[in-house]
Protein backbone atom coordinates (compact mmCIF):
# COMPACT_ATOMS: atom_id res chain seq x y z
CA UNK A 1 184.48 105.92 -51.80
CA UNK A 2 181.42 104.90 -53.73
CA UNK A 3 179.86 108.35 -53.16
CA UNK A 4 183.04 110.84 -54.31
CA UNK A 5 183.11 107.85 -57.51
CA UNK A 6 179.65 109.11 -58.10
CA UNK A 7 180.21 112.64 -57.60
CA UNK A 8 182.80 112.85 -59.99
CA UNK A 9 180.56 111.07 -62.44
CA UNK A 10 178.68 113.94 -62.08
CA UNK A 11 180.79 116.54 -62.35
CA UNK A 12 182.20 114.87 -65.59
CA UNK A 13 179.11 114.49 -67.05
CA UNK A 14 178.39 118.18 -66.33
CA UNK A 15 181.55 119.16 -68.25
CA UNK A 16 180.15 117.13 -70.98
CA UNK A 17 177.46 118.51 -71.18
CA UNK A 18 178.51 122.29 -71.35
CA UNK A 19 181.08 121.43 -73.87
CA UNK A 20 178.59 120.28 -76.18
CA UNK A 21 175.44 122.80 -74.99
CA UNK A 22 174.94 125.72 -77.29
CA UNK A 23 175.40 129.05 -76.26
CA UNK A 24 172.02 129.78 -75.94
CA UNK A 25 170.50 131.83 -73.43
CA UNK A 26 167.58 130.34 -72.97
CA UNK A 27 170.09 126.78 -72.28
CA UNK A 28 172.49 128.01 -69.92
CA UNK A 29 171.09 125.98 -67.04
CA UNK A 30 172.91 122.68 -68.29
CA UNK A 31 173.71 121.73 -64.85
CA UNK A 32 169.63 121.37 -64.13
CA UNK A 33 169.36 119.60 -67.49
CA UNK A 34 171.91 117.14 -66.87
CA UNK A 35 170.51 116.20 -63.10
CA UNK A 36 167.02 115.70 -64.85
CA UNK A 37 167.97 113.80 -67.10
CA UNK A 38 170.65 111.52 -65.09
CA UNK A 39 169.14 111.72 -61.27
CA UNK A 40 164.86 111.78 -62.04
CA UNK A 41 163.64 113.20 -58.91
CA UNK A 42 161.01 110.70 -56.72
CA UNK A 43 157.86 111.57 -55.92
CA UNK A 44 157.47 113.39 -53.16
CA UNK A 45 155.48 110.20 -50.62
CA UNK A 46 153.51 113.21 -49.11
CA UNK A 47 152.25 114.94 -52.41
CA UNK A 48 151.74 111.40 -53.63
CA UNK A 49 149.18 110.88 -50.76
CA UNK A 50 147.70 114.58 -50.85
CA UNK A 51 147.08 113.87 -54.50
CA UNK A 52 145.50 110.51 -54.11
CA UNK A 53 143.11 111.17 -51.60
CA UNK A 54 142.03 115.19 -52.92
CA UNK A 55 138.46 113.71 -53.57
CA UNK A 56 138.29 112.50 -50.20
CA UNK A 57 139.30 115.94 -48.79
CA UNK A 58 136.93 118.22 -50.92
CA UNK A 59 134.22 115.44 -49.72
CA UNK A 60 135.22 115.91 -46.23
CA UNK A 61 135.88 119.65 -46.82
CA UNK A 62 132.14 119.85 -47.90
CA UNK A 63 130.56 117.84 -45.13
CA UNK A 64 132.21 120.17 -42.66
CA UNK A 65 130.71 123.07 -43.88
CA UNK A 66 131.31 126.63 -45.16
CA UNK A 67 134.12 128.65 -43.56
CA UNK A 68 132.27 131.74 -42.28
CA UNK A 69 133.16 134.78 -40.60
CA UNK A 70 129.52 135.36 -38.77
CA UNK A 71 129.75 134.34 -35.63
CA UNK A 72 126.56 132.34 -35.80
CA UNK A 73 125.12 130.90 -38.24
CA UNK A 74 122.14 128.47 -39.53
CA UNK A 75 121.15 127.17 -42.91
CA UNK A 76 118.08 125.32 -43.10
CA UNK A 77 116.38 123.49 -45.94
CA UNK A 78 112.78 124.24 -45.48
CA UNK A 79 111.50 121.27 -47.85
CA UNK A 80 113.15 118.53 -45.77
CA UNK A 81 113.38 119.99 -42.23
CA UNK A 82 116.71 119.24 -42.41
CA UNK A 83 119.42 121.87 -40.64
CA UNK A 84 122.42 121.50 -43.61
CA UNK A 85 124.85 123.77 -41.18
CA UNK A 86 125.10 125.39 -37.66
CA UNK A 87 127.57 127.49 -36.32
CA UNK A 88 126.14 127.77 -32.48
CA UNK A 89 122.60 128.54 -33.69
CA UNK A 90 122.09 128.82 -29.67
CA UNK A 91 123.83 131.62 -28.85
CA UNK A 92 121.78 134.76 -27.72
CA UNK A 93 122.92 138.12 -29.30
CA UNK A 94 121.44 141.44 -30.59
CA UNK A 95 119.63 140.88 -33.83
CA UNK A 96 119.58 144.84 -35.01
CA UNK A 97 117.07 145.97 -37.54
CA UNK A 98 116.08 141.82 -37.97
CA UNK A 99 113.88 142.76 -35.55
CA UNK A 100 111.35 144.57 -38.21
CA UNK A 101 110.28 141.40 -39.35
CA UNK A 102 108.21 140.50 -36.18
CA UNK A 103 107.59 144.53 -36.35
CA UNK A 104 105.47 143.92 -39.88
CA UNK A 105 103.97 140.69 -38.79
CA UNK A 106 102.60 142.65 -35.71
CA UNK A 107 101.32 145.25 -38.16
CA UNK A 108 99.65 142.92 -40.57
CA UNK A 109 98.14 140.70 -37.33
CA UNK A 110 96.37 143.53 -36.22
CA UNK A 111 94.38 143.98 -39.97
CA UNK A 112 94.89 148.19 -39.64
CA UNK A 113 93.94 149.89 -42.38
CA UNK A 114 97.23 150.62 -44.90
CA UNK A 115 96.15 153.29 -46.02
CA UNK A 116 95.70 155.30 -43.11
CA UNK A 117 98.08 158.27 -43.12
CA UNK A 118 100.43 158.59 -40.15
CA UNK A 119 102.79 161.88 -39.89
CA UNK A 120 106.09 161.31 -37.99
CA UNK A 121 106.86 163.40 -35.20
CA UNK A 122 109.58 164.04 -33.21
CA UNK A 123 108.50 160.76 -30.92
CA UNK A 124 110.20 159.10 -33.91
CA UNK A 125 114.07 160.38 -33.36
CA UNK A 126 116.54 157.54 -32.68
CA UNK A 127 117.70 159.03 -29.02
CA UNK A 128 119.46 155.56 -28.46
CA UNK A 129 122.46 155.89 -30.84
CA UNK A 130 121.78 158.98 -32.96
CA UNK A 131 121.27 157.69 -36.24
CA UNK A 132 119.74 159.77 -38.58
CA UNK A 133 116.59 159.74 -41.55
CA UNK A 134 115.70 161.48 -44.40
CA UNK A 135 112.04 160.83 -43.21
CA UNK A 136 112.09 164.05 -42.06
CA UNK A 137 109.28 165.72 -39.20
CA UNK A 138 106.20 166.28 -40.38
CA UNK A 139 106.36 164.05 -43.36
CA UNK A 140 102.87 162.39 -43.73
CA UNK A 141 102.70 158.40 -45.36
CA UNK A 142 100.51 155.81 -45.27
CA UNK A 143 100.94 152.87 -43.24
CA UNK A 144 101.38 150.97 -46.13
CA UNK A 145 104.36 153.07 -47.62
CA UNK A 146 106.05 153.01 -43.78
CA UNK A 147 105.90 149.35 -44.00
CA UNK A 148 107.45 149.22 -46.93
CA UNK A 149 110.14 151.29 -46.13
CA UNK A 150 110.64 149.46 -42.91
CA UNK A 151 111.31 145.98 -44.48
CA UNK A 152 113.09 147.45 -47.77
CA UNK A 153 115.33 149.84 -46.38
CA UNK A 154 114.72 149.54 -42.55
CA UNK A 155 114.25 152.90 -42.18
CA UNK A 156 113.72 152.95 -38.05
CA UNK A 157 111.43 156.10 -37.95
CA UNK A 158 109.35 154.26 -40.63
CA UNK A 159 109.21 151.12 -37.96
CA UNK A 160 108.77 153.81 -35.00
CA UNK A 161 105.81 155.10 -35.90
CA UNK A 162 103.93 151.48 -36.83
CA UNK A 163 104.53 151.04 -33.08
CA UNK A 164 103.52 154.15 -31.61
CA UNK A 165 100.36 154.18 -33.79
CA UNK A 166 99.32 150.43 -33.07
CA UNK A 167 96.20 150.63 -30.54
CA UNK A 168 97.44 150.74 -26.74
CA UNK A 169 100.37 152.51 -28.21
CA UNK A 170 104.36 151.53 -27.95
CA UNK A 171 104.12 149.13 -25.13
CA UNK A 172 101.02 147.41 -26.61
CA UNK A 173 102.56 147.07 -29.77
CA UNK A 174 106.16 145.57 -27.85
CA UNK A 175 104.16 143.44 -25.59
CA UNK A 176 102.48 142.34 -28.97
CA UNK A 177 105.91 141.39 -30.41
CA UNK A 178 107.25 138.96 -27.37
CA UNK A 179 103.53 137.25 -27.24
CA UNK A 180 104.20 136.90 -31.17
CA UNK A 181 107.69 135.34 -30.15
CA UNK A 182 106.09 133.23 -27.60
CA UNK A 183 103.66 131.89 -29.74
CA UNK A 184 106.33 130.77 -32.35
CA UNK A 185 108.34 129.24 -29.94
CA UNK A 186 111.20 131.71 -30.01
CA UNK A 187 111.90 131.08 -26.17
CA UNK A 188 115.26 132.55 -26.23
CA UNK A 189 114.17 135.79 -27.86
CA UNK A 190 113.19 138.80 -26.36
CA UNK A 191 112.30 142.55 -27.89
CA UNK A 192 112.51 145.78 -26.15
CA UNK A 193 111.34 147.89 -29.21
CA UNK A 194 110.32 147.60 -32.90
CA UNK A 195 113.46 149.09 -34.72
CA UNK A 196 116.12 146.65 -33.53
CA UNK A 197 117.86 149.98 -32.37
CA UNK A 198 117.84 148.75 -28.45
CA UNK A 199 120.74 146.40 -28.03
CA UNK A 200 118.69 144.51 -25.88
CA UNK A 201 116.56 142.91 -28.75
CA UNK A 202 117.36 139.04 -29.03
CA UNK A 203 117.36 135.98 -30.37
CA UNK A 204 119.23 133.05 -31.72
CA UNK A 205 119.74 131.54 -35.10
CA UNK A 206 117.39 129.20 -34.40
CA UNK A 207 114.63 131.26 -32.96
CA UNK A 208 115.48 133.48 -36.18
CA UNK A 209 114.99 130.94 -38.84
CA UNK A 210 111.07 130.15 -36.74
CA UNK A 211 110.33 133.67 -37.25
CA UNK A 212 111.84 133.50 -40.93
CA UNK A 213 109.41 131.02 -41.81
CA UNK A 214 106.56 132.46 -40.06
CA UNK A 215 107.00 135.87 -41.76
CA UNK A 216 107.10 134.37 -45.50
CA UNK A 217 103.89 133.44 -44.70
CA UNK A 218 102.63 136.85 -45.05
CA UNK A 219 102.54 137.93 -48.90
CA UNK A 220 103.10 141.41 -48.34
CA UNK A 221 105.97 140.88 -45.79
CA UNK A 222 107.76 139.14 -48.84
CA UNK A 223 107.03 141.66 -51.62
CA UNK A 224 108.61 144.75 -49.26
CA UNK A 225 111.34 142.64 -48.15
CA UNK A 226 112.70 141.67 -51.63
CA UNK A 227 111.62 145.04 -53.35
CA UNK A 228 114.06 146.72 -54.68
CA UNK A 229 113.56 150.75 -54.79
CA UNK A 230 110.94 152.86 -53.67
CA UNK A 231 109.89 156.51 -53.88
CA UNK A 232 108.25 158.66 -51.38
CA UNK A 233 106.89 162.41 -50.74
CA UNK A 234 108.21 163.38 -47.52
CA UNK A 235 108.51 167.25 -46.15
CA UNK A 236 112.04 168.11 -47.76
CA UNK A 237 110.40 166.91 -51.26
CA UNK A 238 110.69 163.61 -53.13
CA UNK A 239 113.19 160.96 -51.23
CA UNK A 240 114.15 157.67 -52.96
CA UNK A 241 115.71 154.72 -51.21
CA UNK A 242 116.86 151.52 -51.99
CA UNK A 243 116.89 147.73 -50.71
CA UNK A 244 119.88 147.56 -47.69
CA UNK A 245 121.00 143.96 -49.05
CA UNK A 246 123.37 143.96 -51.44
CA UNK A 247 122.14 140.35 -52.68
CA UNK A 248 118.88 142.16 -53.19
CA UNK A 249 120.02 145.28 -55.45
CA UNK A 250 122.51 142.93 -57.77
CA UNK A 251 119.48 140.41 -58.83
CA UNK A 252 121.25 137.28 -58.76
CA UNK A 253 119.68 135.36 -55.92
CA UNK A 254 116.00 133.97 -55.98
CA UNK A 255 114.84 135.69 -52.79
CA UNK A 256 111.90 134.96 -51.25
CA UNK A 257 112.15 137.17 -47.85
CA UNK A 258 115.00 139.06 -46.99
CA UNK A 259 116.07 141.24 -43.83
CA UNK A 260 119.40 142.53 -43.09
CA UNK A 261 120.69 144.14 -39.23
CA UNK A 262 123.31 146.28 -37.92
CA UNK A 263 124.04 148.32 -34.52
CA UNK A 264 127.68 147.90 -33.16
CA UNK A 265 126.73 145.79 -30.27
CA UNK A 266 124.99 143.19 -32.99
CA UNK A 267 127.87 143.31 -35.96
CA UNK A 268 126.21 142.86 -39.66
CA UNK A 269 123.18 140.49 -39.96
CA UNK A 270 121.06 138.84 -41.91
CA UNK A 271 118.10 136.58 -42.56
CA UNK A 272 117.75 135.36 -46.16
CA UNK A 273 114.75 132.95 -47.69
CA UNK A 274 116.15 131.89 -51.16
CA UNK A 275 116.21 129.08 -53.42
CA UNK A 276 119.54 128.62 -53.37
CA UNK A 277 121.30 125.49 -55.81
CA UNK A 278 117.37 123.96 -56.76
CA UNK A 279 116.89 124.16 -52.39
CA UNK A 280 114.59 126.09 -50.61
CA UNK A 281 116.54 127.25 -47.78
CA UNK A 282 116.73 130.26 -44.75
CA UNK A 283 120.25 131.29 -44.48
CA UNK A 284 120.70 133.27 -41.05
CA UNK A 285 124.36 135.55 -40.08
CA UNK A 286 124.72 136.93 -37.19
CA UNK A 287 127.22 139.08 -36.04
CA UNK A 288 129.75 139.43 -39.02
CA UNK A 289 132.24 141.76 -38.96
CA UNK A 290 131.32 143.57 -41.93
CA UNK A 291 128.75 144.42 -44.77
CA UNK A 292 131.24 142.64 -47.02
CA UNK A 293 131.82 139.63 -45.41
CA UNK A 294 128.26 139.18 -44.37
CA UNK A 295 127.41 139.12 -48.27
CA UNK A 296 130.66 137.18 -48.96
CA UNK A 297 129.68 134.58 -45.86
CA UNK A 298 125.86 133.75 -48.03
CA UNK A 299 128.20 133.84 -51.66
CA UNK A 300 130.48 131.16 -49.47
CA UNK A 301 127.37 129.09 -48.59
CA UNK A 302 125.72 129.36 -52.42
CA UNK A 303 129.29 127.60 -53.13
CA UNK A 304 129.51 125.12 -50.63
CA UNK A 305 125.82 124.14 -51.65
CA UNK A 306 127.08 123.87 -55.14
CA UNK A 307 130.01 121.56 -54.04
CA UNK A 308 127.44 119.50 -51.77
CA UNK A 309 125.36 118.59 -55.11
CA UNK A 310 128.15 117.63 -57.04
């Protein structure tokens, strides 16, 4: 009985309160008035607890780490030692075109003269999945412009023709780049070729962020890696390329060393060295499923960095 004697308490007040409402259009919902100001609605207890304890999420939220699509991933803070995220840094997997890096630093170790002119030959077609270059045969360069072009714009006949001029040849120059490995301590990498072309080149995050901070060491490793256009002679006349990371080309990160990878078997990679939020980091991707959302995936971790500080 006490529930219909407050119902039509209710309803009475209701018909009170559209005799007396204006007829406005904006005021037709009387009925909502009325219950809002008669019946106040409780807090919700859940919303109540979500809102009391946000801090302690985004806290939480921020220890976990960034949500990335890579499938591995490592950021490292190269001033402490200390690894800030991992995403299993473990896992072997093809490492594309991030192979050039331990390319160069074969180069440099080997103190040949850059300006030597090498002329790429038909030894330098990609016969492993097709892929194409407006390096074109017969197109003479200096070693030094090939490197360049290797690390800037990972052009694989570029990085081809390093390896087949190195002294021994191709399999000197390979056997060159898993002592290299060795000697780092990269014991779960292993390369086939210099390009990255040959799924079979491999490493880990971890491995990857050892040779990272072994290639920085090399000054001109760092300038081609983080240049951002070049300009070269070749036989079909002037050709002009551009970095291949994004981050790179829009000038907004403080990029020490850069390299970025793709074959189908690896997905979209990359190794970045960057000051990043006031920290000197290495950011390494592996395997995302796209060029966007391996440059979204390092915006995601500038973020999370920023959300860490604060």
């Amino acid at each position: 009985m006490k529930f219909y004697k407050t119902l039509g308490m209710v309803w009475t007040g209701v018909a009170l309160a559209f005799a007396s409402a204006p007829a406005v259009a904006d005021d037709m919902d009387v009925l909502g008035q009325f219950l809002e100001q008669n019946f106040p609605v409780q807090n919700d207890p859940m919303e109540a607890f979500a809102l009391s304890h946000a801090d302690q999420v985004e806290a939480q939220a921020a220890l976990a780490g960034p949500l990335l699509s890579s499938q591995s991933a490592l950021i490292f803070n190269n001033k402490t030692g200390e690894v800030l995220y991992q995403k299993n840094p473990d896992r072997v997997m093809p490492i594309a075109s991030i192979s050039k890096l331990m390319s160069a630093m074969v180069v440099l170790d080997a103190h040949l003269d850059m300006n030597e002119p090498i002329t790429i030959t038909e030894a330098e077609i990609d016969r492993l999945k097709g892929t194409g270059s407006r390096l074109s045969i017969g197109t003479t360069l200096t070693r030094g412009e090939l490197l360049h072009l290797s690390l800037m714009s990972s052009e694989n006949r570029a990085t081809h023709a390093l390896g087949r001029t190195y002294p021994g040849g191709m399999s000197a120059f390979v056997a060159a780049m898993n002592a290299k490995a060795q000697s780092l301590g990269m014991t779960n990498s292993r390369f086939y070729e210099p390009t990255g072309l040959n799924f079979q080149n491999v490493s880990t995050a971890r491995d990857l962020n050892r040779m990272v901070a072994a290639a920085s060491k090399y000054p001109l490793i760092r300038k081609n890696s983080t240049s951002n256009y070049g300009s070269v002679w070749t036989a079909n006349g002037r050709q002009n390329y551009k970095n291949s990371n994004a981050l790179v080309r829009e000038g907004s990160w403080n990029i020490e060393l850069q390299k970025t990878g793709y074959i189908r078997e690896a997905g979209r990679s990359m190794v970045v060295k960057a000051n990043v939020q006031n920290q000197p980091i290495t950011i390494v991707l592996l395997n995302s499923p796209s060029s966007t959302t391996r440059v979204n995936d390092a915006r995601k971790i500038e973020s999370w960095m920023l959300q860490r500080r604060s």
